[in-house]
C-alpha atoms as a PDB file:
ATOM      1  CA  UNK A   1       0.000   0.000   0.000  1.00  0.00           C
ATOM      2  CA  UNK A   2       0.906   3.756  -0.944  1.00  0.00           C
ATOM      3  CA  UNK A   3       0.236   5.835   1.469  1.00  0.00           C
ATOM      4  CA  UNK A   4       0.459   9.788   0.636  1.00  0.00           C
ATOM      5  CA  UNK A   5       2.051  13.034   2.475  1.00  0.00           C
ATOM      6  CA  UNK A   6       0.374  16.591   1.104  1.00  0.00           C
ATOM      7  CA  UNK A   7       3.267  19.003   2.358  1.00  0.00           C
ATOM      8  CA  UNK A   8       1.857  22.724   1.564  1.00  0.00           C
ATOM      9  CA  UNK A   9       2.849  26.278   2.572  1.00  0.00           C
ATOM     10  CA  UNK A  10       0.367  27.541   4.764  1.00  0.00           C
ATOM     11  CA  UNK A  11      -3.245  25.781   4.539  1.00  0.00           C
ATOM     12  CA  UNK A  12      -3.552  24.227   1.307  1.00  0.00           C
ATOM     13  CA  UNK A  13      -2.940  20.568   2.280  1.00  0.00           C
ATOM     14  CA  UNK A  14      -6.110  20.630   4.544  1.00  0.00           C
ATOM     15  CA  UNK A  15      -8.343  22.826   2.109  1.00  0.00           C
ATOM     16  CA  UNK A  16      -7.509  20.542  -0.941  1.00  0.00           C
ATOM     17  CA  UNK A  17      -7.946  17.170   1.282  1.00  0.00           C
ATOM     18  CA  UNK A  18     -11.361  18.370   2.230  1.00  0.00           C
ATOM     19  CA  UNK A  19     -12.684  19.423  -1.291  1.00  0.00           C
ATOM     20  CA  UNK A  20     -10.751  15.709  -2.130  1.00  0.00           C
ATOM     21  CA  UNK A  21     -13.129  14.032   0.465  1.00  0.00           C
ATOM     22  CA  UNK A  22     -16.155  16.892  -1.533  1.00  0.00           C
ATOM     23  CA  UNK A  23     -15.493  14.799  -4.326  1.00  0.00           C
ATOM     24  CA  UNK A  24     -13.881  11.060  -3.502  1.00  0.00           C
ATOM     25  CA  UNK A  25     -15.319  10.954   0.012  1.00  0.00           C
ATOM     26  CA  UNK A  26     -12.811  10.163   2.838  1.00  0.00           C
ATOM     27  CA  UNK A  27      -8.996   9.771   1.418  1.00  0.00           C
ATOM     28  CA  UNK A  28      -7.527   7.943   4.460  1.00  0.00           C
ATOM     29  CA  UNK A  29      -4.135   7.325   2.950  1.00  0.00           C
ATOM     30  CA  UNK A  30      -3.856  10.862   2.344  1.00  0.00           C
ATOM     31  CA  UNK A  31      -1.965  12.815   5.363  1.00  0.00           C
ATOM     32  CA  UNK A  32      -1.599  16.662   5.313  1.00  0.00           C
ATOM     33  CA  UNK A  33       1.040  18.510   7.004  1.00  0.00           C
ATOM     34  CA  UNK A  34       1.320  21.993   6.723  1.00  0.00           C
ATOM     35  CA  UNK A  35       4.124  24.704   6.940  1.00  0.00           C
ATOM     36  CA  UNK A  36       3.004  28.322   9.051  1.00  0.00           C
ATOM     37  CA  UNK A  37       4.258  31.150  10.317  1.00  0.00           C
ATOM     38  CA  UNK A  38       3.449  30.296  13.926  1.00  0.00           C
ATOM     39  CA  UNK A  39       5.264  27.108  14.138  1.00  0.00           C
ATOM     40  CA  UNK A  40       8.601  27.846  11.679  1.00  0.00           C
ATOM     41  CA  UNK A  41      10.638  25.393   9.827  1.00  0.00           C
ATOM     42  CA  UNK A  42      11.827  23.340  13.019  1.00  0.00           C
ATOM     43  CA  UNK A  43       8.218  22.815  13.923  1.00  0.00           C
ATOM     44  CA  UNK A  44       7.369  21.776  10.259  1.00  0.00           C
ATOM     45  CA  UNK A  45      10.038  19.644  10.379  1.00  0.00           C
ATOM     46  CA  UNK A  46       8.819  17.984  13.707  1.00  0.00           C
ATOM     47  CA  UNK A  47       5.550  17.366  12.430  1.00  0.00           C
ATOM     48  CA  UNK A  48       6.493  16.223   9.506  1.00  0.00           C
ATOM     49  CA  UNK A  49       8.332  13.778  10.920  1.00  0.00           C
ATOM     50  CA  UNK A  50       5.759  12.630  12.878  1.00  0.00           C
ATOM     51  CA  UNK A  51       2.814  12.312   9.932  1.00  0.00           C
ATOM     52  CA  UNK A  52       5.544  10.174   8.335  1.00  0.00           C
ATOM     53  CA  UNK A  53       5.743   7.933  11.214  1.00  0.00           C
ATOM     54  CA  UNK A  54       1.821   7.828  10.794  1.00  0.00           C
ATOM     55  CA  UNK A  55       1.752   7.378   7.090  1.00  0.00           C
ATOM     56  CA  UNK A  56       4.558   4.814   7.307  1.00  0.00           C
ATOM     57  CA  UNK A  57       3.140   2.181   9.195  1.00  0.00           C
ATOM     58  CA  UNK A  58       1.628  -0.641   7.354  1.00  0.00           C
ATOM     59  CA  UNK A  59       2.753   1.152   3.958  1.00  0.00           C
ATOM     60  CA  UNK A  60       5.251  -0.200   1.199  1.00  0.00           C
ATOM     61  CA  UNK A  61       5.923   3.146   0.843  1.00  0.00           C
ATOM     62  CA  UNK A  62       5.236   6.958   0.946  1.00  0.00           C
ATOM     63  CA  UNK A  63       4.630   9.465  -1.602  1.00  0.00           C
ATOM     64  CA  UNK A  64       4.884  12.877  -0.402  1.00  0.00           C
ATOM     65  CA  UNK A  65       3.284  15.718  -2.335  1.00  0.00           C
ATOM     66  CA  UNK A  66       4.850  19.483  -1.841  1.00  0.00           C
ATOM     67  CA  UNK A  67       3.339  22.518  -3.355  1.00  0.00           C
ATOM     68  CA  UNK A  68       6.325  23.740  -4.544  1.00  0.00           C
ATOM     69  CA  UNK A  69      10.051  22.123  -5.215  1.00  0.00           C
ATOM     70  CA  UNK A  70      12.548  23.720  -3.098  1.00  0.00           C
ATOM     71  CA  UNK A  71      10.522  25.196  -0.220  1.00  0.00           C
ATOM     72  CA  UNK A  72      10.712  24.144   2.842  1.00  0.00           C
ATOM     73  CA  UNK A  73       8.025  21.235   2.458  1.00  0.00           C
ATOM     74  CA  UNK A  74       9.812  19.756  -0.047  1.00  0.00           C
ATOM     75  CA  UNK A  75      13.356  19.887   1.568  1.00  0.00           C
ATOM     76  CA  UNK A  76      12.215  18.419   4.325  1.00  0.00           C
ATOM     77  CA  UNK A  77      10.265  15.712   2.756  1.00  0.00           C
ATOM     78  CA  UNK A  78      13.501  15.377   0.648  1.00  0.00           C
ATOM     79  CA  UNK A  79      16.224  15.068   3.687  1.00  0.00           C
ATOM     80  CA  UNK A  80      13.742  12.023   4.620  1.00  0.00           C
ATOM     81  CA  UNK A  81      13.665  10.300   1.436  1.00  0.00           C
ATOM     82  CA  UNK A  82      17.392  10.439   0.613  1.00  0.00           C
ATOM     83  CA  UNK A  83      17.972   9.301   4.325  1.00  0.00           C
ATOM     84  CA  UNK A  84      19.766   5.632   4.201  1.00  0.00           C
ATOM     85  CA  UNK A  85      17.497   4.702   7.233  1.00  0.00           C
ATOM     86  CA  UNK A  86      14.440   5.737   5.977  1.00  0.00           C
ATOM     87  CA  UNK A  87      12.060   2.955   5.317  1.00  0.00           C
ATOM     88  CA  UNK A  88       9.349   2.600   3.613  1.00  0.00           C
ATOM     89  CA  UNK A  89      10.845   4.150   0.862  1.00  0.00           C
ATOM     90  CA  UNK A  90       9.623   7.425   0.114  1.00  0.00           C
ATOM     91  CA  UNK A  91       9.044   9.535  -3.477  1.00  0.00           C
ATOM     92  CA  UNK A  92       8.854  13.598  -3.904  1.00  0.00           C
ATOM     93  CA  UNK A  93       6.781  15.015  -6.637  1.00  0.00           C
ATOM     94  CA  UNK A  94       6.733  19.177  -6.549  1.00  0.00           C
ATOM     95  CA  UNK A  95       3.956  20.817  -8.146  1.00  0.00           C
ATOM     96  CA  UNK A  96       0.695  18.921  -6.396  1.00  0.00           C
ATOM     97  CA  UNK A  97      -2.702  19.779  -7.855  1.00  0.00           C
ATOM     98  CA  UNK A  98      -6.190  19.168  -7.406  1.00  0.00           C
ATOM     99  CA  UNK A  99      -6.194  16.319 -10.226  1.00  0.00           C
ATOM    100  CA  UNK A 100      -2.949  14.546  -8.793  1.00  0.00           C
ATOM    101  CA  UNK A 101      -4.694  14.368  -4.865  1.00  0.00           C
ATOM    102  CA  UNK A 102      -7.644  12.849  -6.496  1.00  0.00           C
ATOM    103  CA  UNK A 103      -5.504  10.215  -8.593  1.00  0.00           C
ATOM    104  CA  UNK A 104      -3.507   9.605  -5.617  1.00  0.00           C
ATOM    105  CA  UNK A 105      -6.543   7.463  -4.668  1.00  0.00           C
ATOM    106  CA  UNK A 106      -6.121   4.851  -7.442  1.00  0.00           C
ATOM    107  CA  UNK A 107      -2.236   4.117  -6.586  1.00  0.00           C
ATOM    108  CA  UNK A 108      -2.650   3.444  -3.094  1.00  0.00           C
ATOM    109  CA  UNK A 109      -2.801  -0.308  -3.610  1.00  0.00           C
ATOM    110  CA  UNK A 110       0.667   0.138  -5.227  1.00  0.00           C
ATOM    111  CA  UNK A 111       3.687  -1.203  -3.332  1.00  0.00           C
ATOM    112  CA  UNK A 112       6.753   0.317  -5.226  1.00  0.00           C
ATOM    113  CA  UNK A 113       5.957   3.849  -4.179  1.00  0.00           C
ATOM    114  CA  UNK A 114       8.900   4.894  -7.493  1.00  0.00           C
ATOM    115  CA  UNK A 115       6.231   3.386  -9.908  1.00  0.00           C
ATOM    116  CA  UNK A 116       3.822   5.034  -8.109  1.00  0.00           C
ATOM    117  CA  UNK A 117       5.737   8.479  -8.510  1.00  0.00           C
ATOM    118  CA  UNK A 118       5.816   7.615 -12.771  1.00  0.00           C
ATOM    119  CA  UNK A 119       2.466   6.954 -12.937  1.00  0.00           C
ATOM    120  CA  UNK A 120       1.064   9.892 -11.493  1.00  0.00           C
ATOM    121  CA  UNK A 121       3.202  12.211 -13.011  1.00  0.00           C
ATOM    122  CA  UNK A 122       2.468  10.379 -16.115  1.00  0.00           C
ATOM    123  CA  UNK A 123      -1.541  10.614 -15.331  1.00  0.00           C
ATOM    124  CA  UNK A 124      -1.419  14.398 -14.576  1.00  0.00           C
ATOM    125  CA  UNK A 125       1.020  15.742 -16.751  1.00  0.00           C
ATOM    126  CA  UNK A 126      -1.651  17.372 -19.205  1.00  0.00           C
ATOM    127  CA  UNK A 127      -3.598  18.757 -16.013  1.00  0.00           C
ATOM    128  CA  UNK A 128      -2.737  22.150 -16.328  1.00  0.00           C
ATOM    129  CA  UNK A 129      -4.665  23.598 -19.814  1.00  0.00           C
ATOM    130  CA  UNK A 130      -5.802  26.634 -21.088  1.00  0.00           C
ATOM    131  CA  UNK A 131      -9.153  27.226 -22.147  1.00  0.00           C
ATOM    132  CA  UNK A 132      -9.815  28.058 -25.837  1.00  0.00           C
ATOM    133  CA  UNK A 133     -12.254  28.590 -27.912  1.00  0.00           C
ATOM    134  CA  UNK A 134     -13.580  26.042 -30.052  1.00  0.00           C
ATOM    135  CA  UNK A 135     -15.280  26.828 -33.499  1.00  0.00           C
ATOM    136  CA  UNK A 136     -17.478  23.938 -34.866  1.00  0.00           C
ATOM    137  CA  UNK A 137     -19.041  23.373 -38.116  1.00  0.00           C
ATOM    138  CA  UNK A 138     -22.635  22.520 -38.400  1.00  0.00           C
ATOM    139  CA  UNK A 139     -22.962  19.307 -40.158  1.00  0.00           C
ATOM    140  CA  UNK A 140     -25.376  19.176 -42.965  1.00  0.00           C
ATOM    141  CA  UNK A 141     -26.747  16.080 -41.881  1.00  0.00           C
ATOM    142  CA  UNK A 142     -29.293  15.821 -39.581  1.00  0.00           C
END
């Protein structure tokens, strides 16, 4: 099983898990963790840690999904994945949207969390699109 870290700046783990659970109902392998102002980076890191220990147990492995590569979220989540004593074995992915939460729910019976990584990236990677303007042509058959 696959279980999944949301890592955000500020409160956009919790609000995207709960318009998830809008849409999919409850996401129980999802686990947010949030960065504020009040608690800093060491208490980020703290908590982190601890969610991890929650998400970890039972799991083949952990996908963690930050808001943005190179914040702090991310860091952290990536100073535990490159960790030789980390296990389960944990995957990064930067750039979390509303579509990849929601498809998060399909890989959670997964074991190799690195397939897991591919495959969402892979599902998701046309989720950002611009609108346009499409002109049809009325068919003359009716």
């Amino acid at each position: 099983m696959i279980n999944v870290i949301l890592a955000t700046h500020g409160p956009l783990a919790e609000a995207m898990l709960a318009t998830a659970r809008m849409v999919y109902g409850e996401l129980p392998h999802v686990f947010p963790v949030m960065l504020s102002e009040t608690k800093g980076i060491n208490g980020f890191q703290d908590e982190f840690a601890g969610v991890l220990q929650q998400a970890s147990k039972g799991a083949d492995g952990v996908l963690v999904l930050c808001d943005l590569q190179s914040g702090t979220p991310w860091n952290v989540a990536c100073h535990h994945a490159f960790a030789p004593s980390t296990t389960p074995p944990i995957a990064v992915l930067g750039g979390v949207n509303f579509p990849m939460l929601l498809l998060s729910d399909e890989l959670k019976t997964l074991t190799d969390v690195e397939q897991a990584a591919a495959v969402l990236l892979e599902q998701t990677k046309d989720a950002v699109v611009q609108a346009r303007l499409v002109e049809t042509q009325q068919s003359d058959d009716f």
